[in-house]
N, C-alpha and C. Protein backbone atom coordinates (compact mmCIF):
# COMPACT_ATOMS: atom_id res chain seq x y z
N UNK A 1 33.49 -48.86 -65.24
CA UNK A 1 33.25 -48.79 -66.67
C UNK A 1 31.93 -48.07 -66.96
N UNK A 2 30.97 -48.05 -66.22
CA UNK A 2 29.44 -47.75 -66.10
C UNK A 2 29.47 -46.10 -66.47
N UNK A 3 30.67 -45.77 -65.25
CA UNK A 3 30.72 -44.11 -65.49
C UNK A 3 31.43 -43.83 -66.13
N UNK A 4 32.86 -44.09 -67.00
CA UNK A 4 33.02 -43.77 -68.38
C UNK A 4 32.08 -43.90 -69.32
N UNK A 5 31.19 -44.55 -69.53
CA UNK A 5 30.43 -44.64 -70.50
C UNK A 5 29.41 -43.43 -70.24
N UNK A 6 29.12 -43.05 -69.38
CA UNK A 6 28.11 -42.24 -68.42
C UNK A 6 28.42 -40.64 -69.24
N UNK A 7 29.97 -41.20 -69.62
CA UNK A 7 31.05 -39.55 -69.76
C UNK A 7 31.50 -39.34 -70.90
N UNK A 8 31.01 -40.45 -71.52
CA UNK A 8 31.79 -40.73 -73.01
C UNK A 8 31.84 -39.00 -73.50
N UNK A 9 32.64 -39.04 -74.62
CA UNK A 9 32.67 -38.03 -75.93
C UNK A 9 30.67 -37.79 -76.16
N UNK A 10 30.62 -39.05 -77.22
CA UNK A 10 29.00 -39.07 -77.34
C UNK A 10 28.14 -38.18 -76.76
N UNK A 11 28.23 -39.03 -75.87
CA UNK A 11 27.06 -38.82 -74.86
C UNK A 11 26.65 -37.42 -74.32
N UNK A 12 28.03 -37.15 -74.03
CA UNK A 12 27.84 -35.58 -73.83
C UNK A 12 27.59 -34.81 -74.43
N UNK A 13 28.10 -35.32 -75.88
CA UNK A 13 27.40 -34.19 -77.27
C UNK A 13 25.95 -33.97 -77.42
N UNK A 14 25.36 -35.85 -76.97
CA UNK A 14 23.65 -35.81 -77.28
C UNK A 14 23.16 -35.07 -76.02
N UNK A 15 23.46 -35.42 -74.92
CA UNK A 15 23.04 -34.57 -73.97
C UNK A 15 23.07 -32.88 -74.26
N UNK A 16 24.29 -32.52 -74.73
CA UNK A 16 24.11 -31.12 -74.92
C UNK A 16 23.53 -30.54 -76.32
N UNK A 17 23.77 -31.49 -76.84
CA UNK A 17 22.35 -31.05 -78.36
C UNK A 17 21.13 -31.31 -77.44
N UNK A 18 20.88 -32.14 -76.75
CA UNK A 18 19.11 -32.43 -76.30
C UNK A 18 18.73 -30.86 -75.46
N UNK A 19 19.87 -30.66 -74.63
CA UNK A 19 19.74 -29.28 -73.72
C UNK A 19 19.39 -28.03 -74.77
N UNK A 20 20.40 -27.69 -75.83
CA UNK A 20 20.42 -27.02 -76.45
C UNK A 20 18.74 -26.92 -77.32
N UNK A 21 18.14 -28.13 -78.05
CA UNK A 21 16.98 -28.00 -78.35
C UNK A 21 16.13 -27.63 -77.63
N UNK A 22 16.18 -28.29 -76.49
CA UNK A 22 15.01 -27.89 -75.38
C UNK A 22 15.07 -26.56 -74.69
N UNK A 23 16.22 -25.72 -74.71
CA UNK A 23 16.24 -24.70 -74.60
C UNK A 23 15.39 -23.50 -75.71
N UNK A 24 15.96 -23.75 -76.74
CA UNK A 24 15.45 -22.89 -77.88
C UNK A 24 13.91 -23.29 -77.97
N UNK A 25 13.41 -24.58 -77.87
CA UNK A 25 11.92 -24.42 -78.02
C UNK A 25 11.65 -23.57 -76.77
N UNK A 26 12.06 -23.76 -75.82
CA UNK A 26 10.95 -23.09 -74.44
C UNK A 26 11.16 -21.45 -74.77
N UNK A 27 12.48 -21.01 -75.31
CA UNK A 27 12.73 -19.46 -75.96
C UNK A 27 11.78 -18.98 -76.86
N UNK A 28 11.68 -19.71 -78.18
CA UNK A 28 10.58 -19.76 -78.80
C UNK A 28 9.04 -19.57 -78.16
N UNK A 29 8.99 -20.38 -77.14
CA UNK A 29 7.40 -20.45 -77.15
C UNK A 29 7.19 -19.63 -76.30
N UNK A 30 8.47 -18.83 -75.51
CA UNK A 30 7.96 -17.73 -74.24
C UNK A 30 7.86 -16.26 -75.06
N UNK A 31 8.39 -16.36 -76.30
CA UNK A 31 8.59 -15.11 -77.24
C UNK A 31 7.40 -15.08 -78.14
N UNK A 32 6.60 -16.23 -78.10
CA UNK A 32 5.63 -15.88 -79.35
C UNK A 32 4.22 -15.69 -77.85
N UNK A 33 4.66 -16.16 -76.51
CA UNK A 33 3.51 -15.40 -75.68
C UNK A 33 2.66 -16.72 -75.39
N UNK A 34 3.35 -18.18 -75.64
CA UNK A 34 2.46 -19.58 -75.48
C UNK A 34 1.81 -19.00 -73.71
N UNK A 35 0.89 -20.11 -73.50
CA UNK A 35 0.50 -20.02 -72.30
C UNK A 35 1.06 -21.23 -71.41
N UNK A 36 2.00 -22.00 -71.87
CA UNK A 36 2.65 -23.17 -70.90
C UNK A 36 2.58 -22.34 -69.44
N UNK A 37 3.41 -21.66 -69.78
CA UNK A 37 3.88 -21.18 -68.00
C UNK A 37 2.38 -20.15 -67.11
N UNK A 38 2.51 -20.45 -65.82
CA UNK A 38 1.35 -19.53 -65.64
C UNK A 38 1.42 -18.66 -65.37
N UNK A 39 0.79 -17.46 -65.80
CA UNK A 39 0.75 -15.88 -66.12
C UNK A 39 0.74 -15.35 -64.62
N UNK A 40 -0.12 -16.17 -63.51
CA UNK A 40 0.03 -15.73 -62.39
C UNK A 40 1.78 -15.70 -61.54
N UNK A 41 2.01 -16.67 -62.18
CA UNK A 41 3.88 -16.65 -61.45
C UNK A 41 4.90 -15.59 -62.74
N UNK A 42 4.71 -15.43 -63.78
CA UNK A 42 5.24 -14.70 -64.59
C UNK A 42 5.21 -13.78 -65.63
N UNK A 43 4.02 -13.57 -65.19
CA UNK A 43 3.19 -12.65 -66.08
C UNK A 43 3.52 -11.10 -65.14
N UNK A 44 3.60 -9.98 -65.48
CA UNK A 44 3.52 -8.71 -64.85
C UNK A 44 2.36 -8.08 -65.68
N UNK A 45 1.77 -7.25 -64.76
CA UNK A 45 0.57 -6.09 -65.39
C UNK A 45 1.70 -4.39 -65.79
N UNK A 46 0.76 -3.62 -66.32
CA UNK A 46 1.98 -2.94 -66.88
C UNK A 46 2.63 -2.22 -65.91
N UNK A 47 1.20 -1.79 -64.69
CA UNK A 47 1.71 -1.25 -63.24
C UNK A 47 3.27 -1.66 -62.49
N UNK A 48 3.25 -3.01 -62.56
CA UNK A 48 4.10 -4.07 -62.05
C UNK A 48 5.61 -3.61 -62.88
N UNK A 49 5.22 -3.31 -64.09
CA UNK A 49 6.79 -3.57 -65.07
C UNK A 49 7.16 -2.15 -64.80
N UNK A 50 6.38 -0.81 -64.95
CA UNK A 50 6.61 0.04 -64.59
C UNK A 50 7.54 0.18 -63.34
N UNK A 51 7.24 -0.38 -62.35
CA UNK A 51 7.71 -0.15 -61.18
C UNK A 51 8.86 -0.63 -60.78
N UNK A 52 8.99 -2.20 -61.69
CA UNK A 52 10.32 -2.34 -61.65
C UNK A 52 11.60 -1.81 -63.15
N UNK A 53 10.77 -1.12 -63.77
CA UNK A 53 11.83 -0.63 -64.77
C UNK A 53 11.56 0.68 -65.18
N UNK A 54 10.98 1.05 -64.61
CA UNK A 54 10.27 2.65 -64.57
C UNK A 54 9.58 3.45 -65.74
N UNK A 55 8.53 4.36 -65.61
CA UNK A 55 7.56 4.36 -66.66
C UNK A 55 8.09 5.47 -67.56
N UNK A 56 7.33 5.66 -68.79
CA UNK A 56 8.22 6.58 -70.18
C UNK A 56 6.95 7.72 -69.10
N UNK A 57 6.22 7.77 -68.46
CA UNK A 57 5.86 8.96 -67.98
C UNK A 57 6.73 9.58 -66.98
N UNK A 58 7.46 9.39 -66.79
CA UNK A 58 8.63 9.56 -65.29
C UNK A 58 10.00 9.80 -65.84
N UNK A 59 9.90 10.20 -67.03
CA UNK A 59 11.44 10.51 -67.80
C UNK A 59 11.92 11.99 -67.04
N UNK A 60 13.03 12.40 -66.16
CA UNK A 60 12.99 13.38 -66.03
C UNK A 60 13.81 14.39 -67.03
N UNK A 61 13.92 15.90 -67.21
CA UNK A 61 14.06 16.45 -68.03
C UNK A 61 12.85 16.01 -69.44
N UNK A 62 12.51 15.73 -69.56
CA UNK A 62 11.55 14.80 -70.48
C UNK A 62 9.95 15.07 -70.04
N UNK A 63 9.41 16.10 -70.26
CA UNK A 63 8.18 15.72 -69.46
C UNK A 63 7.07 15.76 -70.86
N UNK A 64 5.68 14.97 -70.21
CA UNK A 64 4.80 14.71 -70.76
C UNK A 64 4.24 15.98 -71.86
N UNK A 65 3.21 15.81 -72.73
CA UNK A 65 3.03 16.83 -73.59
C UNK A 65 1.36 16.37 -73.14
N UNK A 66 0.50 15.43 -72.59
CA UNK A 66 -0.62 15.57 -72.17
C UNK A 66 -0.43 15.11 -70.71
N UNK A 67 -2.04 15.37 -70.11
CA UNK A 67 -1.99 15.50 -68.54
C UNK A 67 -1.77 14.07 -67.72
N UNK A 68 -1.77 13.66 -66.91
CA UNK A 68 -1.26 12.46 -66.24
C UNK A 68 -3.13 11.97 -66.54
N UNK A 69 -3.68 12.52 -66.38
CA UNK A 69 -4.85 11.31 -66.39
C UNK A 69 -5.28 11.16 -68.20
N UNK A 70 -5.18 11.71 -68.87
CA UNK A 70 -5.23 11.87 -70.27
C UNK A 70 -3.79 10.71 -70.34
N UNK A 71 -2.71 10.65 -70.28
CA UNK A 71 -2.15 9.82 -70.53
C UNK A 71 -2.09 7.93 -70.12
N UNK A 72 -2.86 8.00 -68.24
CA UNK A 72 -4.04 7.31 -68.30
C UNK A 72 -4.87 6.75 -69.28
N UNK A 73 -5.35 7.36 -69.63
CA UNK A 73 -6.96 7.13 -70.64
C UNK A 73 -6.38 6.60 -72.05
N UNK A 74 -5.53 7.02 -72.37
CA UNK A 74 -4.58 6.35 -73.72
C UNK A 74 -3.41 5.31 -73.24
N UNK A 75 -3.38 5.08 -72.54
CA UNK A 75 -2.81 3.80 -71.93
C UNK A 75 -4.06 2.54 -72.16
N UNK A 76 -5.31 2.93 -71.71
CA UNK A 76 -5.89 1.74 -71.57
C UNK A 76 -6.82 1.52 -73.03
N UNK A 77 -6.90 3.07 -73.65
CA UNK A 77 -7.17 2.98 -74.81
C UNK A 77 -6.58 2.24 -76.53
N UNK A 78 -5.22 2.79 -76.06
CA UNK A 78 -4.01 2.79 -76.85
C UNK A 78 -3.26 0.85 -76.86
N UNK A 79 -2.64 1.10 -75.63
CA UNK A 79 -1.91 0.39 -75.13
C UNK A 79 -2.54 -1.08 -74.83
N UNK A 80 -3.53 -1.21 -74.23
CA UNK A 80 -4.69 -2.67 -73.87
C UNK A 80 -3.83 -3.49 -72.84
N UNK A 81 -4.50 -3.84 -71.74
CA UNK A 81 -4.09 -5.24 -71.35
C UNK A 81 -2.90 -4.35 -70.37
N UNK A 82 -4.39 -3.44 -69.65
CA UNK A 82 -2.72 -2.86 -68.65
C UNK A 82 -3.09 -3.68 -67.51
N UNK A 83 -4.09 -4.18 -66.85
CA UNK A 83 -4.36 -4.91 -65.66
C UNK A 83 -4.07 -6.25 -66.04
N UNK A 84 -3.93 -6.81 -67.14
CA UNK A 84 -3.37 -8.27 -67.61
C UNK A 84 -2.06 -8.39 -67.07
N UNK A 85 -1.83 -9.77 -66.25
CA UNK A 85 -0.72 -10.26 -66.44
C UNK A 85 -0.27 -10.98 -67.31
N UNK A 86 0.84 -9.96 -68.30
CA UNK A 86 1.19 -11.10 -69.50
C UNK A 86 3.19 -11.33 -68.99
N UNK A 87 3.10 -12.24 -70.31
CA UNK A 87 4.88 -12.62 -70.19
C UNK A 87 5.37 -12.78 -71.61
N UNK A 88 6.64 -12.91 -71.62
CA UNK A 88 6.98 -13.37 -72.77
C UNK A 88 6.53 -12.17 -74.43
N UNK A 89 6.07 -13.01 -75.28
CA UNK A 89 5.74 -12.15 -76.36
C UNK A 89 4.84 -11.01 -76.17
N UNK A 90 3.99 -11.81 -75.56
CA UNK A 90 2.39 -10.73 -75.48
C UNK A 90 2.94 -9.63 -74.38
N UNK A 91 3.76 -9.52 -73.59
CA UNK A 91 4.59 -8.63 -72.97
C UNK A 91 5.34 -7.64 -73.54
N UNK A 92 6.34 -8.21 -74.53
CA UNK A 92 7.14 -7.25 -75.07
C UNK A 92 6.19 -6.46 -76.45
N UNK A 93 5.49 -7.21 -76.92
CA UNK A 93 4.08 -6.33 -77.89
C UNK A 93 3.45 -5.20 -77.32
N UNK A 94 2.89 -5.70 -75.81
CA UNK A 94 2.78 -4.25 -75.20
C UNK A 94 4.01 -3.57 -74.30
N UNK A 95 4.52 -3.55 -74.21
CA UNK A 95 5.96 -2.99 -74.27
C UNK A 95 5.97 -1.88 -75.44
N UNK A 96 5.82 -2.69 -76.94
CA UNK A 96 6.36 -1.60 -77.74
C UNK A 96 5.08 -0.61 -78.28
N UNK A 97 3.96 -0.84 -77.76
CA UNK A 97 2.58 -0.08 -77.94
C UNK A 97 2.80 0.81 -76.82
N UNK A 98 3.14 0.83 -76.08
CA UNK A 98 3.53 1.99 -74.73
C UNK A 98 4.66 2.65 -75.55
N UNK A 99 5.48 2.04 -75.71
CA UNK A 99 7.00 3.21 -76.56
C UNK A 99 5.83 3.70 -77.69
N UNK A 100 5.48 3.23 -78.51
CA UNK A 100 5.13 3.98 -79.43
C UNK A 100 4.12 5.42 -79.11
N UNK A 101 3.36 5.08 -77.95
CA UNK A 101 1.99 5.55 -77.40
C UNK A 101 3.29 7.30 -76.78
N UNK A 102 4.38 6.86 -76.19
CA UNK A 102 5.05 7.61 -75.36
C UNK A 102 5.82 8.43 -76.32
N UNK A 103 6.08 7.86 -77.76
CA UNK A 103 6.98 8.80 -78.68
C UNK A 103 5.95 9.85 -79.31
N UNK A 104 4.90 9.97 -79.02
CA UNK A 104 3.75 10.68 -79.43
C UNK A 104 3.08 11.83 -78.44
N UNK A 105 3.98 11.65 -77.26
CA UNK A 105 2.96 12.41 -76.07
C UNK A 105 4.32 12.90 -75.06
N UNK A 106 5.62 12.61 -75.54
CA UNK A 106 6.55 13.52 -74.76
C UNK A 106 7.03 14.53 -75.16
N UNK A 107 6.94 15.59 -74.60
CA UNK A 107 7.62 16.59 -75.07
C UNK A 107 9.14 16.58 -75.26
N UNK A 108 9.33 17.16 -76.32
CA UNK A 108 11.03 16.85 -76.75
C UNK A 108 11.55 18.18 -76.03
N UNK A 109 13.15 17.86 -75.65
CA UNK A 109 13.55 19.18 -75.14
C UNK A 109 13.93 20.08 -75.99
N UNK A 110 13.73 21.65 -76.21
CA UNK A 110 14.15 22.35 -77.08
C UNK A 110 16.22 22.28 -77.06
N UNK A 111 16.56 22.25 -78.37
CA UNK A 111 18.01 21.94 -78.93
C UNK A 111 18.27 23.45 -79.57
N UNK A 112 19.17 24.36 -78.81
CA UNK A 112 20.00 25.47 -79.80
C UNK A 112 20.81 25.13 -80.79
N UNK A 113 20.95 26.04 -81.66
CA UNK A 113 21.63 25.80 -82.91
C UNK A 113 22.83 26.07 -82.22
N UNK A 114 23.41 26.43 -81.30
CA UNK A 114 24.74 26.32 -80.72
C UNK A 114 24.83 24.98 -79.95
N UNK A 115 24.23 24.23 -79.32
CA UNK A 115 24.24 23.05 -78.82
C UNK A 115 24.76 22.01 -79.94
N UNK A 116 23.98 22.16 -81.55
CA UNK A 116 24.08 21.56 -82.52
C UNK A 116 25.57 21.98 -82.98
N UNK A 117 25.72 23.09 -82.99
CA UNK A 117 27.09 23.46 -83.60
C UNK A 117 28.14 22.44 -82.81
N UNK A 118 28.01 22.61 -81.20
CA UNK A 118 28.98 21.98 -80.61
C UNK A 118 29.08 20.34 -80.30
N UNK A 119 28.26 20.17 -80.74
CA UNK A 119 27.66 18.57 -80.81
C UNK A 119 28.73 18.10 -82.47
N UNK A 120 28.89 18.63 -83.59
CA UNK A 120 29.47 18.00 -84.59
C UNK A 120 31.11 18.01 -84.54
C-alpha cells in the first residue's frame, strides 16, 4: 500500500510541478548571469568559446576588414571580459558585443546584379 501511495495520481503531479519550478528558477538565474554555480567549472573565457564554436574572425570566404591584431585591441576594448570566465547571461551579453563588434569589421562579399537577378 506504501508504494501505491508513493505512485498515486497526486503525487506525481506535485512532484512534477516541484521539478518543473525548480527547473525554471535555476533557467532563470543561469540567464540573468547569478553567481550560484562556479565560474571556474562553467564559466568559458572568450578564447575557450571561440575554440569550441569558432570565432566571427575565422569566417571563411568572409574575411576581416581590420588587421588581426587591431581586431585584438577591439575585442578587449569593445567586447570586455575576454580573459573572464563567465556563464549563463553575462556570457551570452558578451556573445552579442562580439556579433555586434564583428558586423562592423567584416568585410561583406561583393554581390553582382546578375547573382541578384538569379537569386529572385
Amino acid at each position: 500500500q506504501k508504494e501505491l501511495d508513493a505512485i498515486s495520481l497526486e503525487r506525481l503531479k506535485d512532484n512534477a510541478d516541484a521539478f518543473c519550478d525548480d527547473f525554471c528558477k535555476a533557467l532563470k538565474d543561469s540567464i540573468q548571469g547569478s553567481i550560484i554555480a562556479p565560474a571556474n567549472s562553467y564559466g568559458e573565457t572568450l578564447e575557450q568559446e571561440n575554440l569550441a564554436a569558432g570565432s566571427f574572425a575565422d569566417i571563411q570566404g568572409c574575411p576581416m576588414s581590420v588587421s588581426e591584431r587591431t581586431w585584438e585591441h577591439l575585442l578587449q576594448a569593445e567586447v570586455g571580459n575576454t580573459q573572464h570566465r563567465l556563464y549563463g547571461g553575462s556570457q551570452y551579453h558578451r556573445a552579442l558585443r562580439e556579433f555586434n563588434l564583428a558586423t562592423r569589421c567584416l568585410r561583406l562579399p561583393t554581390i553582382t546584379e546578375d547573382e541578384i537577378a538569379n537569386a529572385a
